[in-house]
ModelCIF file with pLDDT and N, C-alpha, C, O atoms, coordinates in Angstrom:
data_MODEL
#
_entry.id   MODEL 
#
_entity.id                         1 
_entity.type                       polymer 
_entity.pdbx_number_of_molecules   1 
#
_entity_poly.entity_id                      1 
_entity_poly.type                           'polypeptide(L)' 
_entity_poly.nstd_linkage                   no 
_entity_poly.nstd_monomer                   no 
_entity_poly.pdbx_seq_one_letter_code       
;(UNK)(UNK)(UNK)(UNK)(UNK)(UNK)(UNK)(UNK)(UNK)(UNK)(UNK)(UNK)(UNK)(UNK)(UNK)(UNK)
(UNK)(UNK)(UNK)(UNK)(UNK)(UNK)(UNK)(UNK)(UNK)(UNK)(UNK)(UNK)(UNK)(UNK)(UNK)(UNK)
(UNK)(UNK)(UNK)(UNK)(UNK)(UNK)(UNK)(UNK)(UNK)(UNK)(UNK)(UNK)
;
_entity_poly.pdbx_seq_one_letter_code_can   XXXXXXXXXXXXXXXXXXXXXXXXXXXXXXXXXXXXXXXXXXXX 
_entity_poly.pdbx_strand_id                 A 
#
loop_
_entity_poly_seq.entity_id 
_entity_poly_seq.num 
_entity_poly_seq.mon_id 
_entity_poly_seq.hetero 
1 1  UNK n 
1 2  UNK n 
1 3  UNK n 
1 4  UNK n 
1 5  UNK n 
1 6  UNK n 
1 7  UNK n 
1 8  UNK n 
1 9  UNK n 
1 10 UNK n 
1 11 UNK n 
1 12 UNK n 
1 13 UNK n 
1 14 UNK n 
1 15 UNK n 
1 16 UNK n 
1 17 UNK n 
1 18 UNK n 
1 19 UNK n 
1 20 UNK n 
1 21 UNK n 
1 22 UNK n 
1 23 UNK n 
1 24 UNK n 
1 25 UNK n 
1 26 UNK n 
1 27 UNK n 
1 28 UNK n 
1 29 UNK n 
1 30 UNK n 
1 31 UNK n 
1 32 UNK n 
1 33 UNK n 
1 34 UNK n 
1 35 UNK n 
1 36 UNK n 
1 37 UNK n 
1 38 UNK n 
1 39 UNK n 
1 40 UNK n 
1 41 UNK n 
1 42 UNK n 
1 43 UNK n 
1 44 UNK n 
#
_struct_asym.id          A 
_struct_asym.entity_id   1 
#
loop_
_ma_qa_metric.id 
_ma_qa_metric.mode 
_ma_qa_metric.name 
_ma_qa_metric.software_group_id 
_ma_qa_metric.type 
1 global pLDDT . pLDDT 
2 local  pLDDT . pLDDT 
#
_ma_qa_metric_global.metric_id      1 
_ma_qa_metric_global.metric_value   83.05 
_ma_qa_metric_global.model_id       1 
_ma_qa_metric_global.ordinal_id     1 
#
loop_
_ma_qa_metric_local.label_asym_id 
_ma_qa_metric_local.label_comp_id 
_ma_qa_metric_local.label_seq_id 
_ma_qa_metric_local.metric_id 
_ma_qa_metric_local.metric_value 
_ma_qa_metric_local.model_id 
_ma_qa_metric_local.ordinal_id 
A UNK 1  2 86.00 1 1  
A UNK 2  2 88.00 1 2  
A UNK 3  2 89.00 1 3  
A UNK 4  2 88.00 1 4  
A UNK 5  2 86.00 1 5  
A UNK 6  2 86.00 1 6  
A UNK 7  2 86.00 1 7  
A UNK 8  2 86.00 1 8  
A UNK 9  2 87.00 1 9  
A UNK 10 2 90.00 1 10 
A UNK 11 2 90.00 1 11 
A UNK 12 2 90.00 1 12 
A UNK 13 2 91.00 1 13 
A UNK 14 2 90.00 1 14 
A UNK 15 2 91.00 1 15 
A UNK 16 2 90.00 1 16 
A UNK 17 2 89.00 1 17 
A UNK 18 2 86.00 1 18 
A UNK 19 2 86.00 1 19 
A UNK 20 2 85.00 1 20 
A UNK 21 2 81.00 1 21 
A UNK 22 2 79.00 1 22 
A UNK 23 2 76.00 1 23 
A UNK 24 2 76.00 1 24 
A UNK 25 2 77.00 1 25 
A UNK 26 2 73.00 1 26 
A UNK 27 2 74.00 1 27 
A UNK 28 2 72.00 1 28 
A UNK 29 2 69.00 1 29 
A UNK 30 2 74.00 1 30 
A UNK 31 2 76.00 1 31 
A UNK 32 2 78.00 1 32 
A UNK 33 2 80.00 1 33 
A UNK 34 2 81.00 1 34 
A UNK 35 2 81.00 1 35 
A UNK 36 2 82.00 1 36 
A UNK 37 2 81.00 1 37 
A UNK 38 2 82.00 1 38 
A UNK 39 2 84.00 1 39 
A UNK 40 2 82.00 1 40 
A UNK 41 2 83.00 1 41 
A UNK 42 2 83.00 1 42 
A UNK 43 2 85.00 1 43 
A UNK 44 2 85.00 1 44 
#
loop_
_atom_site.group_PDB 
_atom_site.id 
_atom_site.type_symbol 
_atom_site.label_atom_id 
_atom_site.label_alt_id 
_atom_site.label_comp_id 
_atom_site.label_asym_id 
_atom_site.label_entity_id 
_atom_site.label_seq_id 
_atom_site.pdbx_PDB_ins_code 
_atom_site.Cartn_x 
_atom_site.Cartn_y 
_atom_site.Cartn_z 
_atom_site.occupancy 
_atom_site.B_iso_or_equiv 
_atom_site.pdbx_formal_charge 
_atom_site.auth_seq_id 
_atom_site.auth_comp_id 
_atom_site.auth_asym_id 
_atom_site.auth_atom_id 
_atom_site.pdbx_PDB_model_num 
ATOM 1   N N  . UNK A 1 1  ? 9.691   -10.941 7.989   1.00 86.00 ? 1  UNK A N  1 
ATOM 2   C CA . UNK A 1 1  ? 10.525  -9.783  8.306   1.00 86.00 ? 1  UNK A CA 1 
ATOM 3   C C  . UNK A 1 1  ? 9.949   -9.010  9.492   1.00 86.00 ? 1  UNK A C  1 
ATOM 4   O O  . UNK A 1 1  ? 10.596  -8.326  10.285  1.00 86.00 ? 1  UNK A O  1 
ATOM 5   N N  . UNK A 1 2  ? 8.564   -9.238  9.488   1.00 88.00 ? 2  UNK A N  1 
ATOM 6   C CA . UNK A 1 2  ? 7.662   -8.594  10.808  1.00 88.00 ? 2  UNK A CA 1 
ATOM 7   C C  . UNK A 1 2  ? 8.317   -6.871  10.582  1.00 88.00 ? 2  UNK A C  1 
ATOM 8   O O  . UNK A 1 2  ? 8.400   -6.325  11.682  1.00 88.00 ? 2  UNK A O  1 
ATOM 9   N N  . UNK A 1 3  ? 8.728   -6.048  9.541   1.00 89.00 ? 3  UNK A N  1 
ATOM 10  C CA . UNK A 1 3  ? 8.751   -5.006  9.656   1.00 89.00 ? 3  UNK A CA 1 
ATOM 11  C C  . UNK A 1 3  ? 7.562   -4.019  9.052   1.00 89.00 ? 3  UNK A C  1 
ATOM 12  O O  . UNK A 1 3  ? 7.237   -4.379  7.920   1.00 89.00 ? 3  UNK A O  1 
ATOM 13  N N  . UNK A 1 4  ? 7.047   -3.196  9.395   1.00 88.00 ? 4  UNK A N  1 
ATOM 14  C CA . UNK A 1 4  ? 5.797   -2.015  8.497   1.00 88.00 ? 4  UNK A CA 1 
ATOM 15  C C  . UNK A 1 4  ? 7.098   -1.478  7.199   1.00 88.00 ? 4  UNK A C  1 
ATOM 16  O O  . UNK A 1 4  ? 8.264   -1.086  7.156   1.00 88.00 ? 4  UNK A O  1 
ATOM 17  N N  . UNK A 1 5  ? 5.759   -1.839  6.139   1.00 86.00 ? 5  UNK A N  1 
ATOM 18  C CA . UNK A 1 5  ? 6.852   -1.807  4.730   1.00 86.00 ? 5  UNK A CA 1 
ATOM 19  C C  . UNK A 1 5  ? 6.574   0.413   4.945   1.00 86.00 ? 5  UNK A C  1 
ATOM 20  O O  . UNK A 1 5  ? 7.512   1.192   4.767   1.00 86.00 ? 5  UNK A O  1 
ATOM 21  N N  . UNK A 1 6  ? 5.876   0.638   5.132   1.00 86.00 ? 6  UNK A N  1 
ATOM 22  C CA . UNK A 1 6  ? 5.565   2.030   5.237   1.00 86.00 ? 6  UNK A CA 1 
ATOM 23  C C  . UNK A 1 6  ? 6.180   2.997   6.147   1.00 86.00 ? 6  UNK A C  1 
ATOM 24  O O  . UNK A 1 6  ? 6.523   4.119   5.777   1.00 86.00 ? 6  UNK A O  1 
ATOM 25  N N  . UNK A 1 7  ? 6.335   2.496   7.497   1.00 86.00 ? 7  UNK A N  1 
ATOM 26  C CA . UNK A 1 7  ? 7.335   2.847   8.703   1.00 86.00 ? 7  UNK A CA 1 
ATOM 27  C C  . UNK A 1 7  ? 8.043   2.443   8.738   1.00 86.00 ? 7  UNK A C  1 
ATOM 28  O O  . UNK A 1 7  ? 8.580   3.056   7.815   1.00 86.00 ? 7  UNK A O  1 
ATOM 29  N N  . UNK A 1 8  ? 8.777   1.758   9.049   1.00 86.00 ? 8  UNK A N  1 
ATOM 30  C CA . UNK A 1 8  ? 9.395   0.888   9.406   1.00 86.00 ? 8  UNK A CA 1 
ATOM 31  C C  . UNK A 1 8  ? 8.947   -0.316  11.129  1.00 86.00 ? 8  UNK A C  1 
ATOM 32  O O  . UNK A 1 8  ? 9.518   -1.200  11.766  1.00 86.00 ? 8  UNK A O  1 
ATOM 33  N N  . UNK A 1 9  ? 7.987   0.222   11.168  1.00 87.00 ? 9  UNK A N  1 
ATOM 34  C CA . UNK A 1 9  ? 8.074   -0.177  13.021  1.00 87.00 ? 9  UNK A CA 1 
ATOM 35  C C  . UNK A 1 9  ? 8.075   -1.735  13.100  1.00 87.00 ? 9  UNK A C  1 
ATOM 36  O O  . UNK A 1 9  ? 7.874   -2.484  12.144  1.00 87.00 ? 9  UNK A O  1 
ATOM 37  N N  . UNK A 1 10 ? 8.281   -2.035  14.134  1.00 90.00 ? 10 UNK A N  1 
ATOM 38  C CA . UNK A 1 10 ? 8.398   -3.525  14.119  1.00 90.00 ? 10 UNK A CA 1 
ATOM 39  C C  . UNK A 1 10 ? 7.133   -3.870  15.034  1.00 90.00 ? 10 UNK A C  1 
ATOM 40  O O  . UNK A 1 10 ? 7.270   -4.974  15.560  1.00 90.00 ? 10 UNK A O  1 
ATOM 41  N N  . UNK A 1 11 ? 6.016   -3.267  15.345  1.00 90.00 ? 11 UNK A N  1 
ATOM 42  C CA . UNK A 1 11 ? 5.201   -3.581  16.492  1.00 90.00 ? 11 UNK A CA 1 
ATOM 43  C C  . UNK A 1 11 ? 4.305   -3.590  15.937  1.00 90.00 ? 11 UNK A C  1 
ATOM 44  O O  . UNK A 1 11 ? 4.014   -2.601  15.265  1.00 90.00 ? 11 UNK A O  1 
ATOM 45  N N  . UNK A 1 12 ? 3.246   -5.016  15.983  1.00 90.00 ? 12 UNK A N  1 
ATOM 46  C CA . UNK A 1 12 ? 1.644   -4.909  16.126  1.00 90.00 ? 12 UNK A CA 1 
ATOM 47  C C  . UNK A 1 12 ? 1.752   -4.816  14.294  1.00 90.00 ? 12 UNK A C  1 
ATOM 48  O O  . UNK A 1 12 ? 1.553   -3.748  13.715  1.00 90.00 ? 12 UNK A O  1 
ATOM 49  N N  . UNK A 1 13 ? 2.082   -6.056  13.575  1.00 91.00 ? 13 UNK A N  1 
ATOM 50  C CA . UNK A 1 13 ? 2.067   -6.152  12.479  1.00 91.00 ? 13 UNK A CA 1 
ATOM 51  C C  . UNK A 1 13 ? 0.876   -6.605  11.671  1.00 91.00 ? 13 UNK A C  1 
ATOM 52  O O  . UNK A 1 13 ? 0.160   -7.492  12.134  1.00 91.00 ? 13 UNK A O  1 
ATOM 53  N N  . UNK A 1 14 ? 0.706   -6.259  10.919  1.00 90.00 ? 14 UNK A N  1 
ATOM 54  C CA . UNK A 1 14 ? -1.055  -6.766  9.894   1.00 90.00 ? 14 UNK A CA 1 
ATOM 55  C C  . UNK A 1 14 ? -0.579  -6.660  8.477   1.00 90.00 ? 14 UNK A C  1 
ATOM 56  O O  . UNK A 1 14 ? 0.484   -6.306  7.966   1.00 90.00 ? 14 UNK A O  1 
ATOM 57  N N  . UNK A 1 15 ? -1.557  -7.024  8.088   1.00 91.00 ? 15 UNK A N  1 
ATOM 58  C CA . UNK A 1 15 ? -1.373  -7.317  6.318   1.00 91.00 ? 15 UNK A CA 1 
ATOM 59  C C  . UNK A 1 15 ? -3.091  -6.313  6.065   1.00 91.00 ? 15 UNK A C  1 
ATOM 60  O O  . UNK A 1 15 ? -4.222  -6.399  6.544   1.00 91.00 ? 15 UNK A O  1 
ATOM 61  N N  . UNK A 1 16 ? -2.259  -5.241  4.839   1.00 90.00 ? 16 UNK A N  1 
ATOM 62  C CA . UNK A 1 16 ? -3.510  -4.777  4.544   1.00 90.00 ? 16 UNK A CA 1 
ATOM 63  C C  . UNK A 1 16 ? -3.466  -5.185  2.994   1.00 90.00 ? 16 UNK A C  1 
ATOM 64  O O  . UNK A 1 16 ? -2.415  -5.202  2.354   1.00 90.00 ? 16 UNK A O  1 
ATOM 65  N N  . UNK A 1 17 ? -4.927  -5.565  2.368   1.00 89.00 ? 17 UNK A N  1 
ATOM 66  C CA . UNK A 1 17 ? -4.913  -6.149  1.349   1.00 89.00 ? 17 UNK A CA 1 
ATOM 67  C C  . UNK A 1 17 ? -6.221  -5.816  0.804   1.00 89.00 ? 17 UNK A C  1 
ATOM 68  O O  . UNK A 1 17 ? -7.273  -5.977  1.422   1.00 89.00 ? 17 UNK A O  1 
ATOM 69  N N  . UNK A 1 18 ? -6.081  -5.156  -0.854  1.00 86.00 ? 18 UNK A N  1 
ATOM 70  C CA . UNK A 1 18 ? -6.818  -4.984  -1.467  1.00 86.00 ? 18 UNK A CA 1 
ATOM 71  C C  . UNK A 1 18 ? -7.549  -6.062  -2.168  1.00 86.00 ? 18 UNK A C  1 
ATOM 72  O O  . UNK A 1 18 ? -7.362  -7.253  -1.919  1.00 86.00 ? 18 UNK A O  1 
ATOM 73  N N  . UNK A 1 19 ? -8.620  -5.495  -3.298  1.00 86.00 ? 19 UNK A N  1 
ATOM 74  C CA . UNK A 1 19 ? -9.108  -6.916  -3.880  1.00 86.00 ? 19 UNK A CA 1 
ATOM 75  C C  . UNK A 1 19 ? -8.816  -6.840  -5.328  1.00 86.00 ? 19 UNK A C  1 
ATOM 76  O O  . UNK A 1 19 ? -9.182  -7.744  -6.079  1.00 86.00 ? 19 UNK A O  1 
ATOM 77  N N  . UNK A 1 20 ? -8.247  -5.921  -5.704  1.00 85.00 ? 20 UNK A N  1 
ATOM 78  C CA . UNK A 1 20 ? -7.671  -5.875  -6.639  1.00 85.00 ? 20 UNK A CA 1 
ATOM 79  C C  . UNK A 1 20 ? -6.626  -5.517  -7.209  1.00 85.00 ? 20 UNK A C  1 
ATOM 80  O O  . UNK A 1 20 ? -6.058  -6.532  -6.805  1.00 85.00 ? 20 UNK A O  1 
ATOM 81  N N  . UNK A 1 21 ? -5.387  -4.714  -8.107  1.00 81.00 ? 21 UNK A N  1 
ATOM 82  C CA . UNK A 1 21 ? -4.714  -3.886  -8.146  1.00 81.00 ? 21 UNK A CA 1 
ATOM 83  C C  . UNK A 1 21 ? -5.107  -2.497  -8.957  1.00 81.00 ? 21 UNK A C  1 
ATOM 84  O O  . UNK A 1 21 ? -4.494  -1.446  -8.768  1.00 81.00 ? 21 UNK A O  1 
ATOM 85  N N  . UNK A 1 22 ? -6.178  -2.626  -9.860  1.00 79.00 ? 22 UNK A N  1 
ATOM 86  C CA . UNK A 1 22 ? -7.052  -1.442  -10.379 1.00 79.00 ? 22 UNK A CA 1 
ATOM 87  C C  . UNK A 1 22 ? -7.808  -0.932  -9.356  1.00 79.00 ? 22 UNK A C  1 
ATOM 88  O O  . UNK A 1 22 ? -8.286  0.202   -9.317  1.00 79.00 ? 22 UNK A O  1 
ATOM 89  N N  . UNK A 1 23 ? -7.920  -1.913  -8.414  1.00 76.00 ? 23 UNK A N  1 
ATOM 90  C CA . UNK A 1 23 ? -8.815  -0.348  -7.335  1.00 76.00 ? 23 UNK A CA 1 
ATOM 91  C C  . UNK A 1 23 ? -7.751  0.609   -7.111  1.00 76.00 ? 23 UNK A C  1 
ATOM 92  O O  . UNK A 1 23 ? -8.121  1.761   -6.884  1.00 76.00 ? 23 UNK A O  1 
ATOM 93  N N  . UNK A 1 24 ? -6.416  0.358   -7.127  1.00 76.00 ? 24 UNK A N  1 
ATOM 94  C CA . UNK A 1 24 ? -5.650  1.067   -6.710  1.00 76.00 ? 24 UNK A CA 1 
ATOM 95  C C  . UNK A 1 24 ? -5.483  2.839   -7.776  1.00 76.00 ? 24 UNK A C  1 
ATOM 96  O O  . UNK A 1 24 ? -4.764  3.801   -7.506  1.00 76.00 ? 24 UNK A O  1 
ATOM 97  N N  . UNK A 1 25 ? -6.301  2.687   -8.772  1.00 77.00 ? 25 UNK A N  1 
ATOM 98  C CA . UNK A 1 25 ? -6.114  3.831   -9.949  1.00 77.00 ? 25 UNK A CA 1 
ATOM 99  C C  . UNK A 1 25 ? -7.276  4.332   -10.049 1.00 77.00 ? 25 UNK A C  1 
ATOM 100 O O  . UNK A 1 25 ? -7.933  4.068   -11.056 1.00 77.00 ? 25 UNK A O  1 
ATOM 101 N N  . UNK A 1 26 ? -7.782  5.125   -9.096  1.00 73.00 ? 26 UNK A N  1 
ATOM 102 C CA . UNK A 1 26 ? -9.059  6.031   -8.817  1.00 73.00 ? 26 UNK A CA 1 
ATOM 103 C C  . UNK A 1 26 ? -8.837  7.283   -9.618  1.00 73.00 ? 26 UNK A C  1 
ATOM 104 O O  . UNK A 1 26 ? -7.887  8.050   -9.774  1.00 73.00 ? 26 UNK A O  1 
ATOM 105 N N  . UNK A 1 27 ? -10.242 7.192   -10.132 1.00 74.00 ? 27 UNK A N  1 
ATOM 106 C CA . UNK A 1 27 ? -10.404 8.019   -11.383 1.00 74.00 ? 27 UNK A CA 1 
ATOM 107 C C  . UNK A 1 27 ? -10.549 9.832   -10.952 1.00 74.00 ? 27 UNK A C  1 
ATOM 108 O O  . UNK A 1 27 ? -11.591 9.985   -10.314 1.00 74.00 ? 27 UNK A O  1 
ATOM 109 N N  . UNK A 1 28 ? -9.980  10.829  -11.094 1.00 72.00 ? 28 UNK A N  1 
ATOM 110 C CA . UNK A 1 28 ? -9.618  12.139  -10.776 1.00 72.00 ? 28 UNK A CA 1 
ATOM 111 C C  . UNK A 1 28 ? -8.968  12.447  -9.543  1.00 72.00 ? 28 UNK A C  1 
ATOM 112 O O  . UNK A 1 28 ? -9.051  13.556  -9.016  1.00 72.00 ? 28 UNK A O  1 
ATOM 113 N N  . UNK A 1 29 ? -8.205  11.316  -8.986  1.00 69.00 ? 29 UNK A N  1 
ATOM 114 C CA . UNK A 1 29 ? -7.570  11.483  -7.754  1.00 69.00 ? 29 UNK A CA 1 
ATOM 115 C C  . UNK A 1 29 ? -6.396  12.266  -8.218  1.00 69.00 ? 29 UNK A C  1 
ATOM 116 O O  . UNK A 1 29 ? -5.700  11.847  -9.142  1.00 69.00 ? 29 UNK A O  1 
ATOM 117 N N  . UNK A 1 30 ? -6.058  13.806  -7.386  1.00 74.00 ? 30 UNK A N  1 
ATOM 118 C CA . UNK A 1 30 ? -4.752  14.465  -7.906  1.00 74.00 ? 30 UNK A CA 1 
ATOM 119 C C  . UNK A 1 30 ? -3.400  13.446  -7.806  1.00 74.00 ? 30 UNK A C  1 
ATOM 120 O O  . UNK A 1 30 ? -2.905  12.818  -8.742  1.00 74.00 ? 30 UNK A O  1 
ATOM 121 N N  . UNK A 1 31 ? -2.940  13.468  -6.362  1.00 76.00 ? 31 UNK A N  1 
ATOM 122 C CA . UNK A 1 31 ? -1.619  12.244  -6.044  1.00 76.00 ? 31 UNK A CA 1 
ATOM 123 C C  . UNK A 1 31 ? -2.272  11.213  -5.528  1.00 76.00 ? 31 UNK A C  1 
ATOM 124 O O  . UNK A 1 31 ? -3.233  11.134  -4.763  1.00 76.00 ? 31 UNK A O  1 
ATOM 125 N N  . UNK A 1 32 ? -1.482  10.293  -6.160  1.00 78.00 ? 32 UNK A N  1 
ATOM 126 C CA . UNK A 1 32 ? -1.758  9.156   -4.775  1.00 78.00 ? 32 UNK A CA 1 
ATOM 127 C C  . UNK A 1 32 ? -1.084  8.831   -3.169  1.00 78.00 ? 32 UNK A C  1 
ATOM 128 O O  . UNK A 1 32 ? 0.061   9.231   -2.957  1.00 78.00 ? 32 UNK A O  1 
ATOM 129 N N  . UNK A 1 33 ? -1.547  8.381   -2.493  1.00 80.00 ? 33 UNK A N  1 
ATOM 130 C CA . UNK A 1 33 ? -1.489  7.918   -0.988  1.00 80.00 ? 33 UNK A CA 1 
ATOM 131 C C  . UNK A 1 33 ? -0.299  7.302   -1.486  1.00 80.00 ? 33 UNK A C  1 
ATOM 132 O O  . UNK A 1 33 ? -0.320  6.770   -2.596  1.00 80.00 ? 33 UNK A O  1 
ATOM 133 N N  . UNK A 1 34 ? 1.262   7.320   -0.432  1.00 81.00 ? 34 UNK A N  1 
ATOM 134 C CA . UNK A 1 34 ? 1.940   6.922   -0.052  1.00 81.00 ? 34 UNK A CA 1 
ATOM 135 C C  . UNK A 1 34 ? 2.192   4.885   -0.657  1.00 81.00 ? 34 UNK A C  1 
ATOM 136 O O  . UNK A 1 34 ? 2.758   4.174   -1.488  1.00 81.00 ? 34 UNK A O  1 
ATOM 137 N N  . UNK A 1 35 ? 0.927   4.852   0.977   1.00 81.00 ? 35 UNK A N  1 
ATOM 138 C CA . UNK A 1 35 ? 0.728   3.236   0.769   1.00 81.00 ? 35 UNK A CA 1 
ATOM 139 C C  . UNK A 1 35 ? 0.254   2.923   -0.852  1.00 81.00 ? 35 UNK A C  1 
ATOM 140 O O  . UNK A 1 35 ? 0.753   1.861   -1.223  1.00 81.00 ? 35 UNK A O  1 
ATOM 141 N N  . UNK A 1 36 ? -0.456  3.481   -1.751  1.00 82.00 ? 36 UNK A N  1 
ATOM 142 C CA . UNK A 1 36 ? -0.950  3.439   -2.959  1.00 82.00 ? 36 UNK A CA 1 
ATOM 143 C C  . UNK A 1 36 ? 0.357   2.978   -3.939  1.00 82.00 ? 36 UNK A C  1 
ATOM 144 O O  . UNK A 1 36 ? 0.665   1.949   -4.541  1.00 82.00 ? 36 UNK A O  1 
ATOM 145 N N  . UNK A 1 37 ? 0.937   4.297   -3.758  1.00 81.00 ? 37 UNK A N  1 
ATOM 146 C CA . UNK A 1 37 ? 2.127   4.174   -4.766  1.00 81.00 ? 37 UNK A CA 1 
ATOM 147 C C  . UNK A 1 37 ? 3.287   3.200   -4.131  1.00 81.00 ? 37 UNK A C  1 
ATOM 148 O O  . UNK A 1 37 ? 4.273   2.980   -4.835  1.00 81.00 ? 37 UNK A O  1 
ATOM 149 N N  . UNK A 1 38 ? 3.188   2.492   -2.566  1.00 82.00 ? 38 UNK A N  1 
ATOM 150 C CA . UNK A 1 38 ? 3.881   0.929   -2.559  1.00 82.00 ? 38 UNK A CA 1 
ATOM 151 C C  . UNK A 1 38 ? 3.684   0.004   -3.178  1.00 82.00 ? 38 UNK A C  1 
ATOM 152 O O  . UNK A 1 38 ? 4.486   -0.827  -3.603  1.00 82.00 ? 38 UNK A O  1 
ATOM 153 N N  . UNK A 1 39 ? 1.921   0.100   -3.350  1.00 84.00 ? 39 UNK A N  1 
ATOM 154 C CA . UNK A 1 39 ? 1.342   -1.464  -3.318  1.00 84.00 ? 39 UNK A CA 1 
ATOM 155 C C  . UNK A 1 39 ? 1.790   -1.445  -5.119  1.00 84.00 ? 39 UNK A C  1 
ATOM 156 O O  . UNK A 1 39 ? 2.017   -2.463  -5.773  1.00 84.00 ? 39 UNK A O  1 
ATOM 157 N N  . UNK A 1 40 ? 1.831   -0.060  -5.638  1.00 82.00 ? 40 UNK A N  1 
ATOM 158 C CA . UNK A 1 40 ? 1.764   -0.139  -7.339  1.00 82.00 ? 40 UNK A CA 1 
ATOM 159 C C  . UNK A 1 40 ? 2.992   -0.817  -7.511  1.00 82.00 ? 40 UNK A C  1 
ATOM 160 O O  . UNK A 1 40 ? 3.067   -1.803  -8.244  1.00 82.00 ? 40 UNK A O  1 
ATOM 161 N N  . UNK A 1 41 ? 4.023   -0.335  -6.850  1.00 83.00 ? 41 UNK A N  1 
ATOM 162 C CA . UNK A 1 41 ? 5.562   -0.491  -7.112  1.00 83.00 ? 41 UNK A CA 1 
ATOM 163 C C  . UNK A 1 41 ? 6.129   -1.538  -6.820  1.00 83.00 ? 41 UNK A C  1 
ATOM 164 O O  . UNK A 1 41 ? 7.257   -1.772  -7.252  1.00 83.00 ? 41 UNK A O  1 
ATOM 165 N N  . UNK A 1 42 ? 5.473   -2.384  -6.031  1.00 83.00 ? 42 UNK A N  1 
ATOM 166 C CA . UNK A 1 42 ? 5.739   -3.415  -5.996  1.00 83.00 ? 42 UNK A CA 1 
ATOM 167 C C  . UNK A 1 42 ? 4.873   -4.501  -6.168  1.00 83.00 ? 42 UNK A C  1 
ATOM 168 O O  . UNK A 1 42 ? 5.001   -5.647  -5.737  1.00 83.00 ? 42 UNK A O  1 
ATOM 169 N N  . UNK A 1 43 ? 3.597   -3.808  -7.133  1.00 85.00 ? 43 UNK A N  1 
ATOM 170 C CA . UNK A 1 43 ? 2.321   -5.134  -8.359  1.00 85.00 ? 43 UNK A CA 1 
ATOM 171 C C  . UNK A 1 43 ? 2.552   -6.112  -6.804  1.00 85.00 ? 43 UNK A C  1 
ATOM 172 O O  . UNK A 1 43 ? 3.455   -6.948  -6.761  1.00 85.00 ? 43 UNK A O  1 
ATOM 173 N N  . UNK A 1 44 ? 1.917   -5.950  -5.976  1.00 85.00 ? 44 UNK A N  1 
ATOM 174 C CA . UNK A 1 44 ? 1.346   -6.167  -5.046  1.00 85.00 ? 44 UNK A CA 1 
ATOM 175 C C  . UNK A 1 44 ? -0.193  -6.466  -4.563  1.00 85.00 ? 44 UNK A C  1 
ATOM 176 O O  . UNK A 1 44 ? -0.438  -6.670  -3.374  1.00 85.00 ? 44 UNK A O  1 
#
């Protein structure tokens, strides 16, 4: 699709990738980051 799932932009595309999906649930964090609550929503 070459689109940014976060922007939309179409330029200068990368893959950012965790090593897990529990790193994603940091312990006393108030909200989560944007990109956070993508990668959850789509068990990524």
């Amino acid at each position: 699709a070459e689109q940014c799932e976060l922007c939309g932009s179409y330029e200068n595309i990368e893959v950012h990738h965790i090593r897990k999906l529990s790193d994603l649930k940091v312990a006393g964090q108030k909200e989560k980051p944007l990109w956070k609550k993508r990668m959850s929503a789509i068990r990524r």
